[in-house]
Each structure stands twice: as structure tokens, then as C-alpha cells.
C-alpha atoms as a PDB file:
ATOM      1  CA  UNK A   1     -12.075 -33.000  16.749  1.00  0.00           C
ATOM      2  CA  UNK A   2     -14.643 -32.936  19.472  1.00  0.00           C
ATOM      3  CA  UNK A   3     -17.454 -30.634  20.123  1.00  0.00           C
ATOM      4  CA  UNK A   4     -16.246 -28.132  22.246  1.00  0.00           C
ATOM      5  CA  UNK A   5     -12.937 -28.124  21.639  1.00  0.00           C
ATOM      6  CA  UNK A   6     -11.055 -24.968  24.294  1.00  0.00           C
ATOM      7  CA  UNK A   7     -10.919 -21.519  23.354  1.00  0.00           C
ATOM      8  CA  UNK A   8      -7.507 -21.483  22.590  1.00  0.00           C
ATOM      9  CA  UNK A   9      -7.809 -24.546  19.583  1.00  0.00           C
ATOM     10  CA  UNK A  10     -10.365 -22.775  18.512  1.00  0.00           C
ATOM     11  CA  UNK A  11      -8.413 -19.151  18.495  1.00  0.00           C
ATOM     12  CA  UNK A  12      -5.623 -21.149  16.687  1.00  0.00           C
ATOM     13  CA  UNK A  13      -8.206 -22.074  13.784  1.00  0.00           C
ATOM     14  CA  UNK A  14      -9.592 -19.180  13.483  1.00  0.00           C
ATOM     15  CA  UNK A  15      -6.212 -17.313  12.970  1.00  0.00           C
ATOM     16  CA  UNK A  16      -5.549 -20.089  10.832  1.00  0.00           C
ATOM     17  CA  UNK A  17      -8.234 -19.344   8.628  1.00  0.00           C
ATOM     18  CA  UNK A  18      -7.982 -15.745   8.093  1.00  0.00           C
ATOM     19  CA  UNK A  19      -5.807 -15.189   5.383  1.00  0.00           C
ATOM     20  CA  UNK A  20      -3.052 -12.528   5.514  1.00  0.00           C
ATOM     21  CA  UNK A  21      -4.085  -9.732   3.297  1.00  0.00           C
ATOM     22  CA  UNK A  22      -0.447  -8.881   2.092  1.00  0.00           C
ATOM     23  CA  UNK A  23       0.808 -10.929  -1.430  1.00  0.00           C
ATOM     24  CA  UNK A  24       0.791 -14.448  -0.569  1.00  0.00           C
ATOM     25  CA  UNK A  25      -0.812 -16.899   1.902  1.00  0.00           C
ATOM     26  CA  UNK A  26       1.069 -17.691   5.092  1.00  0.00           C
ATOM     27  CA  UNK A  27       0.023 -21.215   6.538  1.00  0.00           C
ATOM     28  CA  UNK A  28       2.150 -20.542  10.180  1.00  0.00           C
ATOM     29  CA  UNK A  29      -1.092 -20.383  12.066  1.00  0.00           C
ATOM     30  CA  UNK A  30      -2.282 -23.391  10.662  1.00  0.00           C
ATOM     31  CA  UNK A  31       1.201 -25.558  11.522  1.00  0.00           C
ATOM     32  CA  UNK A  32       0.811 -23.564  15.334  1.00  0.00           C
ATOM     33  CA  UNK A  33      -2.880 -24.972  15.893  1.00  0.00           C
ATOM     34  CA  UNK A  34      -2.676 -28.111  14.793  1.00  0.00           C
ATOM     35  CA  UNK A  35       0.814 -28.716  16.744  1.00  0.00           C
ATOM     36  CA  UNK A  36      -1.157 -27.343  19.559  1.00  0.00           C
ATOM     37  CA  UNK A  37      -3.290 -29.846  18.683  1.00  0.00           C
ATOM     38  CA  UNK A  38      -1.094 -32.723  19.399  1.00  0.00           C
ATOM     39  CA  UNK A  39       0.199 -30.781  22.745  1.00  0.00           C
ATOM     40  CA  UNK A  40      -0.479 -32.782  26.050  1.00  0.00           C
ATOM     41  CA  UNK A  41      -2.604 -30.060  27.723  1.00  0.00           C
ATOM     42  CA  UNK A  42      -4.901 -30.141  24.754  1.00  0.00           C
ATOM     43  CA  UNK A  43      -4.856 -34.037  24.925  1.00  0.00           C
ATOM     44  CA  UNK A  44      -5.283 -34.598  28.621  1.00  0.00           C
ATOM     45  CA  UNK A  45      -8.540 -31.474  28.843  1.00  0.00           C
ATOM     46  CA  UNK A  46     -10.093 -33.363  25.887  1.00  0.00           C
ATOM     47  CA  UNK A  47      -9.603 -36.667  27.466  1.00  0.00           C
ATOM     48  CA  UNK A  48     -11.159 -34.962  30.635  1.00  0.00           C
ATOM     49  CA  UNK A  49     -14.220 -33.462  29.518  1.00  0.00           C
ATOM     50  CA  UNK A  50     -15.198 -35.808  26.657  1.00  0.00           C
ATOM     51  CA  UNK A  51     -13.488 -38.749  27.685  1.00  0.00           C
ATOM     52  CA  UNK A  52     -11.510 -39.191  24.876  1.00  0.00           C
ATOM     53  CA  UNK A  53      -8.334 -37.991  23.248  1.00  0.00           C
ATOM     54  CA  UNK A  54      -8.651 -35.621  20.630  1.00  0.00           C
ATOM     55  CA  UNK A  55      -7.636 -36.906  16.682  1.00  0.00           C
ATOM     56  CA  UNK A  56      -7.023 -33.305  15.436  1.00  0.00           C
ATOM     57  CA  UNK A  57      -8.557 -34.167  12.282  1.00  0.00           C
ATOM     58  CA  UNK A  58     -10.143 -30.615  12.381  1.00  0.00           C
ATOM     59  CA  UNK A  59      -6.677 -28.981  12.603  1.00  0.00           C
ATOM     60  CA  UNK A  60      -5.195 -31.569  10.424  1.00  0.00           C
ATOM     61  CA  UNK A  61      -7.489 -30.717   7.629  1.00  0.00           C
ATOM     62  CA  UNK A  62      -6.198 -26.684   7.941  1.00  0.00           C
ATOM     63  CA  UNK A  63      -3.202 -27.389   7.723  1.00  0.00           C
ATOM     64  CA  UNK A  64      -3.721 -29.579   4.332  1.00  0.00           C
ATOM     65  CA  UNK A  65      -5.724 -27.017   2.993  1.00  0.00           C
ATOM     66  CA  UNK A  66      -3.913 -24.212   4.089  1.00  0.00           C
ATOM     67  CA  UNK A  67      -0.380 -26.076   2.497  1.00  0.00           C
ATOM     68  CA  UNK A  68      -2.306 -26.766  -0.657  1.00  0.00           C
ATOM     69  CA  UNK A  69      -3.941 -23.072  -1.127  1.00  0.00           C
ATOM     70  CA  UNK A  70      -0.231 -22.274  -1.292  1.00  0.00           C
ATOM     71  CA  UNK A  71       0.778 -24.319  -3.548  1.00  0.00           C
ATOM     72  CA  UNK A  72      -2.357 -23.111  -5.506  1.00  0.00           C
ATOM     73  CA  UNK A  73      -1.036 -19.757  -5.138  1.00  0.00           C
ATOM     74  CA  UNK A  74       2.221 -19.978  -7.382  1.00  0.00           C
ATOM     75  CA  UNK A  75      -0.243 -20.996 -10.560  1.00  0.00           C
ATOM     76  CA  UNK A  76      -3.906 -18.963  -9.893  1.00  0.00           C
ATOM     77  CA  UNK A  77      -3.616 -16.359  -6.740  1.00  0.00           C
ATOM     78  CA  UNK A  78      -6.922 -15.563  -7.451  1.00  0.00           C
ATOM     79  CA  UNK A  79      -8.065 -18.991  -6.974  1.00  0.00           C
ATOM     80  CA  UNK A  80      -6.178 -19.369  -3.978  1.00  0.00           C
ATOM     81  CA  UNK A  81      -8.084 -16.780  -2.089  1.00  0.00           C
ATOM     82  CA  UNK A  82     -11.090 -17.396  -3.264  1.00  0.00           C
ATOM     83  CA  UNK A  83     -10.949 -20.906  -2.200  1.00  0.00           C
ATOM     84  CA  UNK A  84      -9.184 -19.893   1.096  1.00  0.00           C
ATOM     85  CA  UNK A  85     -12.301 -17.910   1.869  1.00  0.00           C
ATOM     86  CA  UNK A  86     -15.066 -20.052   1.229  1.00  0.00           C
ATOM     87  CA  UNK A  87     -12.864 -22.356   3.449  1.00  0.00           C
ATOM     88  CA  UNK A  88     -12.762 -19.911   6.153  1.00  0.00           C
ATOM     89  CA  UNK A  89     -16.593 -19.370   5.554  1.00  0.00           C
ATOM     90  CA  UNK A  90     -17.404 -23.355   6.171  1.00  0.00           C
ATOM     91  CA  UNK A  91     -15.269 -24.090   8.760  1.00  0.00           C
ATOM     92  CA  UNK A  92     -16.335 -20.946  10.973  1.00  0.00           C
ATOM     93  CA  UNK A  93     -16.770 -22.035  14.748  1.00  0.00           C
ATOM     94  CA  UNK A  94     -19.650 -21.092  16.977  1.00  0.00           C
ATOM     95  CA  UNK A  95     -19.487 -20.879  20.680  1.00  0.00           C
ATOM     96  CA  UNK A  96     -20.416 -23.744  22.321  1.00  0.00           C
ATOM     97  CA  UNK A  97     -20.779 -24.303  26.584  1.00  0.00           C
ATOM     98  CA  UNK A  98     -19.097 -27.369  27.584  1.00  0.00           C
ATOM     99  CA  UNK A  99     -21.286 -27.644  30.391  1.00  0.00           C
ATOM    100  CA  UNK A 100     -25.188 -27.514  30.067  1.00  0.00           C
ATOM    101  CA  UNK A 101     -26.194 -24.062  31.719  1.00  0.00           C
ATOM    102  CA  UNK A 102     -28.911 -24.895  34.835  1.00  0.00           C
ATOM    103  CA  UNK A 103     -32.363 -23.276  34.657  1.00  0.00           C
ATOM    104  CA  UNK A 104     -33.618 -20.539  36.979  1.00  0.00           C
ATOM    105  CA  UNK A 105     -33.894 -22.012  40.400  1.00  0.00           C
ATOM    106  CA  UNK A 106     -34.751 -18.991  41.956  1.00  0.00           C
ATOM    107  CA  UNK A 107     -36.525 -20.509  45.677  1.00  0.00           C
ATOM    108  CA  UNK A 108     -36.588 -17.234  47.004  1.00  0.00           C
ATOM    109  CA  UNK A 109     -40.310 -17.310  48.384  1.00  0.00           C
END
């Protein structure tokens, strides 16, 4: 994915990888970003402000993990959430402007 991907990929990921606290580990957040993902609107505001379409290798990569913590889940749920966490922990995003802020040009004198 591109730097500066919108707000609400980025919400979609981060829901993504937060793990539900109940018994087991719920990938539905995962399958919603990266379908968003894929959507035209994300497509087409990539394409505009980067100039390129977006691969969704970023959401892609959730979704995998997310689908094989699960499966990791029926043998070691330990292991699962352990793993599901340090994922969470790596793949934590940062805010980022798309557009480089201007300096002061205060030309008040």
C-alpha cells in the first residue's frame, strides 16, 4: 500500500488488528478493510494523490495473518494471541499529512 493511505483504510486496519478480547479471534475487520481495499473510491483517491492504484498488499497481508491466527487458534490459543499482538504491535500506523504543511509566512510588517 502507499504512504498515506486515507483515514478510513487505515481505521479498517487498525480495527483489524485489535483482537476481540472474548474466546476466539474474529478476522471480519480484516475481510471489511481489505475489501475496502479493492473498493473504487479507495482506488480512484490513491490513483489521485499518488498517482497510482493501490495493490492492497498491506490489507492483503491482515487478512492472511488474521485467517491463519485462527487457524492457529483451534491447536495453541495462547499462541494465537500472542502472535496476533506482536502483529498488531509491528504493523501500528502513524499519522502521516498527505500534503507537505507550508512554513510560517507571516508578511504582516
Amino acid at each position: 500500500m502507499a504512504d498515506g493511505a486515507n483515514a478510513e483504510l487505515e481505521d479498517a486496519l487498525t480495527q483489524a488488528s485489535t483482537p476481540d478480547s472474548s474466546s476466539s479471534i474474529s478476522c471480519v475487520s480484516a475481510l471489511d478493510a481489505l475489501y475496502y481495499c479493492y473498493t473504487p473510491r479507495n482506488q480512484i483517491t490513491n490513483y489521485y494523490r499518488f498517482g497510482t492504484v493501490d495493490p492492497c498488499s498491506e490489507a492483503l497481508q491482515t487478512a492472511m495473518f488474521c485467517l491463519s491466527c485462527k487457524w492457529k487458534w483451534i491447536k495453541d490459543p495462547v499462541l494465537a494471541k500472542e502472535l496476533w499482538q506482536e502483529h498488531k504491535v509491528k504493523t501500528r500506523k502513524f499519522d502521516k499529512h498527505v500534503w507537505e504543511l507550508k512554513g510560517n509566512t507571516d508578511q504582516a510588517s
